[in-house]
Every structure is written in C-alpha cells, then in structure tokens.
N, C-alpha and C. Protein backbone atom coordinates (compact mmCIF):
# COMPACT_ATOMS: atom_id res chain seq x y z
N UNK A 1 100.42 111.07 108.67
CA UNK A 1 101.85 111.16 108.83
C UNK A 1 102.13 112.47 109.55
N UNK A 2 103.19 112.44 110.00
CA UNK A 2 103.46 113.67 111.47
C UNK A 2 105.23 114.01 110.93
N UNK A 3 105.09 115.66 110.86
CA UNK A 3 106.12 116.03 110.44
C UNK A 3 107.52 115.68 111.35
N UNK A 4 108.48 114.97 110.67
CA UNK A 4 109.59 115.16 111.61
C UNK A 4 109.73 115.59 112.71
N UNK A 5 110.06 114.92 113.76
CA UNK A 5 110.19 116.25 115.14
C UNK A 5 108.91 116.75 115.81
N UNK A 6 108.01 116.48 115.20
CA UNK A 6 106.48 116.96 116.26
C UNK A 6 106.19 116.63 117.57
N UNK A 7 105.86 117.53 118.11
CA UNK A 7 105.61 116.87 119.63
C UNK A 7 103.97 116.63 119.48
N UNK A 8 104.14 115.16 119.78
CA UNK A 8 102.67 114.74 119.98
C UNK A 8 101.84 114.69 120.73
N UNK A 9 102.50 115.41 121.59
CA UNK A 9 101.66 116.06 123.18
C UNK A 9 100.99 117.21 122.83
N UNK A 10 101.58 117.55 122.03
CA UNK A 10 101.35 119.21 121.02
C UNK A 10 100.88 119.32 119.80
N UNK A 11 100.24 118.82 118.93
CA UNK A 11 100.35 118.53 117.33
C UNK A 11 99.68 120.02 116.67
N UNK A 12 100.38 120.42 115.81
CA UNK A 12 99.82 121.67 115.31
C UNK A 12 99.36 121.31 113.66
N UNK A 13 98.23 121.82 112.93
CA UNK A 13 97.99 121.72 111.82
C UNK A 13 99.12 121.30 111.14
N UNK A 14 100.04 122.08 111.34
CA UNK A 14 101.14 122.33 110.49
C UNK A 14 101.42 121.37 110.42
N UNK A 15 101.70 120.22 111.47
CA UNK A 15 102.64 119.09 111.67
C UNK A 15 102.45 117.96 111.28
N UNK A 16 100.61 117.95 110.32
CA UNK A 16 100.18 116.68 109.50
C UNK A 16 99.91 116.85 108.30
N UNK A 17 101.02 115.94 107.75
CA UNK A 17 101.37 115.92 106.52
C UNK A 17 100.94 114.75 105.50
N UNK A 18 100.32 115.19 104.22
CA UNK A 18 99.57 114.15 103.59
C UNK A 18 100.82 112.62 103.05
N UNK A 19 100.04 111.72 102.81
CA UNK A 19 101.03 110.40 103.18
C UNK A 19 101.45 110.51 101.30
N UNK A 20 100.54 111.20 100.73
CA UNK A 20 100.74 110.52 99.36
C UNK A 20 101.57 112.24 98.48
N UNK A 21 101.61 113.07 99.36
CA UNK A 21 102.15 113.94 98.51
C UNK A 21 103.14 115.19 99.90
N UNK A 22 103.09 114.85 101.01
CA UNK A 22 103.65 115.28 101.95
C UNK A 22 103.63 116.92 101.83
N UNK A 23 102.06 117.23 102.09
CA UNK A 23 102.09 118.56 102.14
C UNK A 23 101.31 118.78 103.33
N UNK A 24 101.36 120.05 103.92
CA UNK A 24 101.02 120.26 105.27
C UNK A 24 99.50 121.01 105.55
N UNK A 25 98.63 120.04 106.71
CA UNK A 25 97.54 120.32 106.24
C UNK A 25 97.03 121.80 106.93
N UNK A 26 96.66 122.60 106.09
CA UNK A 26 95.81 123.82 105.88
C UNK A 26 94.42 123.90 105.84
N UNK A 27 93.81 125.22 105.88
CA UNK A 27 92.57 125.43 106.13
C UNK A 27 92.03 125.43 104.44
N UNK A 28 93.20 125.75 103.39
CA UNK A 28 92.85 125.41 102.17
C UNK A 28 93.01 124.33 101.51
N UNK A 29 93.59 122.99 102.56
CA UNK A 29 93.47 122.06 102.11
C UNK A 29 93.76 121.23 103.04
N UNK A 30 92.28 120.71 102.53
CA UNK A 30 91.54 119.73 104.17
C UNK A 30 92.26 118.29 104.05
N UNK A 31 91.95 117.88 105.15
CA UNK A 31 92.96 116.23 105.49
C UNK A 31 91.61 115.06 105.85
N UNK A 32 91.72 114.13 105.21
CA UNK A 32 91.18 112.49 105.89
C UNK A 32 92.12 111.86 106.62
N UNK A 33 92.06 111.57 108.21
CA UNK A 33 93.07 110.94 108.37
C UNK A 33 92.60 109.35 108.42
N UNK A 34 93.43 108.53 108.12
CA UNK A 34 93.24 106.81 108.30
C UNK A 34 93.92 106.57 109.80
N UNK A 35 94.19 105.02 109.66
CA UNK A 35 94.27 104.25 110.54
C UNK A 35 96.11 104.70 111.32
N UNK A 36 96.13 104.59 112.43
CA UNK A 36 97.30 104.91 113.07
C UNK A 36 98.45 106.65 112.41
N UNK A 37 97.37 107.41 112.37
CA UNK A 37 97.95 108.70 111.43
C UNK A 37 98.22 108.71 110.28
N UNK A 38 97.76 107.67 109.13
CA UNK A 38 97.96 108.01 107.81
C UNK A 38 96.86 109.29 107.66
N UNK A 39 96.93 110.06 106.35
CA UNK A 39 96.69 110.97 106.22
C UNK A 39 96.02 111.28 104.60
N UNK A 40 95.11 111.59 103.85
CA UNK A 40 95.42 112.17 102.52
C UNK A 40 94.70 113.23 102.54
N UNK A 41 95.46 114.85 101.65
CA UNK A 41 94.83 115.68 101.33
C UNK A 41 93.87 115.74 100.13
N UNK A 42 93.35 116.64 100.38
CA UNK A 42 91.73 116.69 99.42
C UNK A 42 92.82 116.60 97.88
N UNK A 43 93.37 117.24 97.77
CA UNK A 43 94.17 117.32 96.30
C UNK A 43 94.33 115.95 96.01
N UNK A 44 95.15 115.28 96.25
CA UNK A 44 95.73 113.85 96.32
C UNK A 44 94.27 112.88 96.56
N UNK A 45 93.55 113.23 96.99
CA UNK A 45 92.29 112.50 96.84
C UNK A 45 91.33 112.65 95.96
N UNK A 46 91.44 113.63 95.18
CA UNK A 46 90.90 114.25 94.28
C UNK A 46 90.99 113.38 92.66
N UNK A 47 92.98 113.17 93.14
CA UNK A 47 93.44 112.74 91.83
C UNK A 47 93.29 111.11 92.00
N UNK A 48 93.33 110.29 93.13
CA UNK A 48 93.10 108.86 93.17
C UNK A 48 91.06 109.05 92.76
N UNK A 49 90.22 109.83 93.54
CA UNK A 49 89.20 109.24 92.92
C UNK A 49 88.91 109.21 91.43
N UNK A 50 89.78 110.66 90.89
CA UNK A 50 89.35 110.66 89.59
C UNK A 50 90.23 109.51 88.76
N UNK A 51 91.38 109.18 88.98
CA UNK A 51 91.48 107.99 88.44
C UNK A 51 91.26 106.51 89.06
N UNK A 52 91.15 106.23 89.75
CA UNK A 52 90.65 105.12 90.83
C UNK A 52 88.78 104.46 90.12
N UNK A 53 88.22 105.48 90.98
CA UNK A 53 86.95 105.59 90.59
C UNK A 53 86.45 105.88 89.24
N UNK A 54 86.76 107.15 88.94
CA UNK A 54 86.21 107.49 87.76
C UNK A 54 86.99 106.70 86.25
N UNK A 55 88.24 106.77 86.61
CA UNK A 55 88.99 106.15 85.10
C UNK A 55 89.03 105.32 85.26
N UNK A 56 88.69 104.25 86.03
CA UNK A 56 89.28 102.86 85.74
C UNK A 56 90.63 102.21 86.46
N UNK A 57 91.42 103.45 86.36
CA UNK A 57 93.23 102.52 87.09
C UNK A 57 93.26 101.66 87.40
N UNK A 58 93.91 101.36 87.73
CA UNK A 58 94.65 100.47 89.11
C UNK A 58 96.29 100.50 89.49
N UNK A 59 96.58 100.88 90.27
CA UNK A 59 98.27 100.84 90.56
C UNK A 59 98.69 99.91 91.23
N UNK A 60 97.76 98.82 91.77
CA UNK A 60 98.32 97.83 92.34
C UNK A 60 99.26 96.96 91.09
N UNK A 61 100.09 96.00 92.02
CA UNK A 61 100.18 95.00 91.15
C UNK A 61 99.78 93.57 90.52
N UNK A 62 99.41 93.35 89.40
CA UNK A 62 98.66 92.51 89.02
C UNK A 62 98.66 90.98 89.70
N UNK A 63 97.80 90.67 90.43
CA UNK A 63 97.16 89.37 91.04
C UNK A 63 98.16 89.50 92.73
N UNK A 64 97.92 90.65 93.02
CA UNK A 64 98.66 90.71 94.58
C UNK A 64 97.75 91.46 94.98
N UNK A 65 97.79 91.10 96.18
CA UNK A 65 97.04 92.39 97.02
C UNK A 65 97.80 93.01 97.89
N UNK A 66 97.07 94.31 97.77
CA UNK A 66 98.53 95.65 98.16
C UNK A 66 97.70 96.22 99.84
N UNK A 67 98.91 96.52 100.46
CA UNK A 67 98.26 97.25 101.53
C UNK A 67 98.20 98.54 101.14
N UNK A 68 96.58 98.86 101.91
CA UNK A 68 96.25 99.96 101.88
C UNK A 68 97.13 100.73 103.31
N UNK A 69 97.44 102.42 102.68
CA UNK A 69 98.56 102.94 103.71
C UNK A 69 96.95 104.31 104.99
N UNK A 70 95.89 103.69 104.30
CA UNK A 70 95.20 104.39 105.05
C UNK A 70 94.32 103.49 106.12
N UNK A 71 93.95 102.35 105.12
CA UNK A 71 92.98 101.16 106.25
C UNK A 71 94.35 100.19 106.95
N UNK A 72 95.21 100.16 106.54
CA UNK A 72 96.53 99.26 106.65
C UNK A 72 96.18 97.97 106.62
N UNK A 73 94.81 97.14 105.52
CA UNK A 73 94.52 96.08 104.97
C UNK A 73 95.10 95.54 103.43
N UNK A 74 95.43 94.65 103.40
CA UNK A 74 95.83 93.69 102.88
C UNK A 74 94.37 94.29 101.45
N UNK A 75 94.59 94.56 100.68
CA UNK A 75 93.71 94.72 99.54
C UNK A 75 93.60 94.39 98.09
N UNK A 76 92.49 93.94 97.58
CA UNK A 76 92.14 93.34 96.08
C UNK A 76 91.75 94.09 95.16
N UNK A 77 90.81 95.02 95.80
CA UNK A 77 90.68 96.18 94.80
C UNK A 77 91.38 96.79 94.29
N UNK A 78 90.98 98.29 93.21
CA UNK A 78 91.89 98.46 92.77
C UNK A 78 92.25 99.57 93.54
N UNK A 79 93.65 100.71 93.19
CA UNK A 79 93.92 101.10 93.96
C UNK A 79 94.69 102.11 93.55
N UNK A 80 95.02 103.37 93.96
CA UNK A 80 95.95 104.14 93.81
C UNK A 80 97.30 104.30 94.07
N UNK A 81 98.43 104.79 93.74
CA UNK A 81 99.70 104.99 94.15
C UNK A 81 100.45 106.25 94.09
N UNK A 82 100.73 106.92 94.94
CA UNK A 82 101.24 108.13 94.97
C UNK A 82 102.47 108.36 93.96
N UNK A 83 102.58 109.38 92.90
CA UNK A 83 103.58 109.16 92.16
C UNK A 83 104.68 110.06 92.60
N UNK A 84 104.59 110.57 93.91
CA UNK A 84 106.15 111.04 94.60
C UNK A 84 106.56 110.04 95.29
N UNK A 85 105.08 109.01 96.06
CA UNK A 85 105.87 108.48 97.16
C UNK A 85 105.05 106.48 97.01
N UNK A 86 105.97 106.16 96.54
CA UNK A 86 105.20 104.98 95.81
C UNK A 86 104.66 103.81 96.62
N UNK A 87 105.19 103.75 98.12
CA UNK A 87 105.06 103.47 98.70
C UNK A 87 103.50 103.75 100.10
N UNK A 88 102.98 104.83 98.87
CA UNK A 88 101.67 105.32 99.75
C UNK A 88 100.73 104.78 98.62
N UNK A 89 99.80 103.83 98.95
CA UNK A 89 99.23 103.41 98.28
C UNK A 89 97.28 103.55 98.97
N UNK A 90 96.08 103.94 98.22
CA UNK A 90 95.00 104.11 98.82
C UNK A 90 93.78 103.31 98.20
N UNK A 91 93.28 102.44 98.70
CA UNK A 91 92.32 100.89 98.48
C UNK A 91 90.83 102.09 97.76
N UNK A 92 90.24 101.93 96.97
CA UNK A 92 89.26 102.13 96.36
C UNK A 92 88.38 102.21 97.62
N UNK A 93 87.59 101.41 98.32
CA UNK A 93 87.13 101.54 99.12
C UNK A 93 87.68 102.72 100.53
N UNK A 94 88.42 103.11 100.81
CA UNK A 94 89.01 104.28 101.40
C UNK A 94 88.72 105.41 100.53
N UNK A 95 89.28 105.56 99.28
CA UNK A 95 88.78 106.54 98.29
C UNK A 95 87.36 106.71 98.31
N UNK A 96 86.53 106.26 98.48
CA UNK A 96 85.29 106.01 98.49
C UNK A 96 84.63 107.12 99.75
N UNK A 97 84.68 106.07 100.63
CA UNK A 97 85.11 106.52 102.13
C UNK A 97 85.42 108.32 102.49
N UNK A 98 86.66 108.23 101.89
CA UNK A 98 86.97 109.53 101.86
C UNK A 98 86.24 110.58 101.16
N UNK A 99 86.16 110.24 100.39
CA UNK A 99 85.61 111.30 99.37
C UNK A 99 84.03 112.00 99.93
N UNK A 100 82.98 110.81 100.59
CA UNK A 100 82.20 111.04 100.95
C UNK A 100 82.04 111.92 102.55
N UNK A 101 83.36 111.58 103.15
CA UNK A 101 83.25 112.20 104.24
C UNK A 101 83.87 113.65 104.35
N UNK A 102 84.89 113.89 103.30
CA UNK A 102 85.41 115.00 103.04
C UNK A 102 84.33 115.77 102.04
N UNK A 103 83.49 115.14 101.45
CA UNK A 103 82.10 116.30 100.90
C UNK A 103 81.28 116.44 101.93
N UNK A 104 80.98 115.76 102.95
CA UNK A 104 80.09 115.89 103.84
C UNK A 104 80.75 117.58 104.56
N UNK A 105 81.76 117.35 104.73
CA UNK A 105 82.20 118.31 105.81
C UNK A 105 82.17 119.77 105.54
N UNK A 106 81.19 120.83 105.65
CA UNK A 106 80.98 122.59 105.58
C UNK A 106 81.92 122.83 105.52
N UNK A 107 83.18 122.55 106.10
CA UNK A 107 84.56 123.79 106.91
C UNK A 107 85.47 123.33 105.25
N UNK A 108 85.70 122.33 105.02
CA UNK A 108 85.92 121.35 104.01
C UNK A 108 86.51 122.22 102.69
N UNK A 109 84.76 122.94 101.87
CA UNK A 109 85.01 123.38 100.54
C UNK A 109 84.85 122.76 99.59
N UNK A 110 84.98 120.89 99.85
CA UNK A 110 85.63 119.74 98.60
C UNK A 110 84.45 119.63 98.19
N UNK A 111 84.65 118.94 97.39
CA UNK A 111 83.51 118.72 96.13
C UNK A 111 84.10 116.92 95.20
N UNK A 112 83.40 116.44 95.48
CA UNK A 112 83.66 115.15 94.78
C UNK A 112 83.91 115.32 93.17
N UNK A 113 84.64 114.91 93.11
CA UNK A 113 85.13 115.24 91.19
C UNK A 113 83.68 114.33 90.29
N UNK A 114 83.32 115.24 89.33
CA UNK A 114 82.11 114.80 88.51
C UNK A 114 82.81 113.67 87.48
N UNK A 115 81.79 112.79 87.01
CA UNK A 115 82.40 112.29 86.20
C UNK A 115 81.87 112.82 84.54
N UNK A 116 83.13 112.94 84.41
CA UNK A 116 82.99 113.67 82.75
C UNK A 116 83.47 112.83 81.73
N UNK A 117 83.12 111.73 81.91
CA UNK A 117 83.48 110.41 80.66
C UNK A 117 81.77 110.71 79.84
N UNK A 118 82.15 110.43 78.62
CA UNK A 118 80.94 110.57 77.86
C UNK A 118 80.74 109.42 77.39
N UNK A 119 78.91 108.77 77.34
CA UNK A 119 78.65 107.43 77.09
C UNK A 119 78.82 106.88 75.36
C-alpha cells in the first residue's frame, strides 16, 4: 500500500505503508511486499504467524474462502485479519512465505517467532 499522494515515479521508504496496520516502512521495520503493492510489516507478521501458524486461528469466515490482500487469491486456508483494518486479510501460505523470506534477509534483523506451546 502507497501513502496517499506518493509519486510513483518517486517512491520513498516512507511512502510504503503496511496493509494490515498502516505503518511506514523503516530500516527498523522491514516490509514483504505482495502482489500489486500489498505490503506487511515484520510486526504484523510476526503477530499473524504467531497466531496463524503457531496458535491455531483462523479469521476467515467459516466455510468461505477469503481473499488473500497479499497473493489476491481466493483462499481456504486459514488465515489472518488485521484488527485495525479488517479488510486486510493474509492466507497462511503467504505467512509462511513471508516469514521465511523476511528471516532469510541480513539487512532484515527478523527472526521467525519460536513456538512456545508446551506438549
């Protein structure tokens, strides 16, 4: 997502903004972008894997499949939902996705959230 008013001839850090919590991306907090400029920051990705992945969730709604606002597919899995912006929703498989490519990355910092459920 692209801040109000950006010139896209021009795009400055500043001017990409995460889809699920609309904060602006920084060197302290790195961005995945998806399909046609969706966007999520490491924070906001942090909190869908740990509940997505690690807890179990799901924010879709039951027996629909929700578009994902990062692959912009039609999705079954389960899924996250931004609780500022409810309308940003991120497919398990993107979480996935993300998570691995945002640990891959040195400049990054991120760290995939451990899972701390006890057996």
């Amino acid at each position: 997502m692209r801040r109000e008013g950006t010139n896209e001839a021009s795009v400055e850090m500043s001017d990409v903004l995460c889809d699920y919590c609309h904060a602006s991306w920084t060197m302290d907090r790195p961005m995945i972008e998806g399909h046609h400029g969706s966007c999520i920051c490491g924070v906001c990705l942090r909190m869908a894997y740990a509940s997505v992945h690690l807890g179990g969730c799901d924010d879709a709604v039951a027996g629909t499949a929700a578009k994902c606002t990062m692959c912009l597919e039609e999705r079954t899995d389960p899924c996250f939902r931004s609780p500022a912006y409810p309308d940003a929703l991120i497919c398990l498989r993107c979480i996935k996705m993300g998570a691995k490519a945002l640990a891959r990355d040195p400049d990054s910092n991120w760290t995939t959230p451990a899972d701390t459920q006890t057996s």
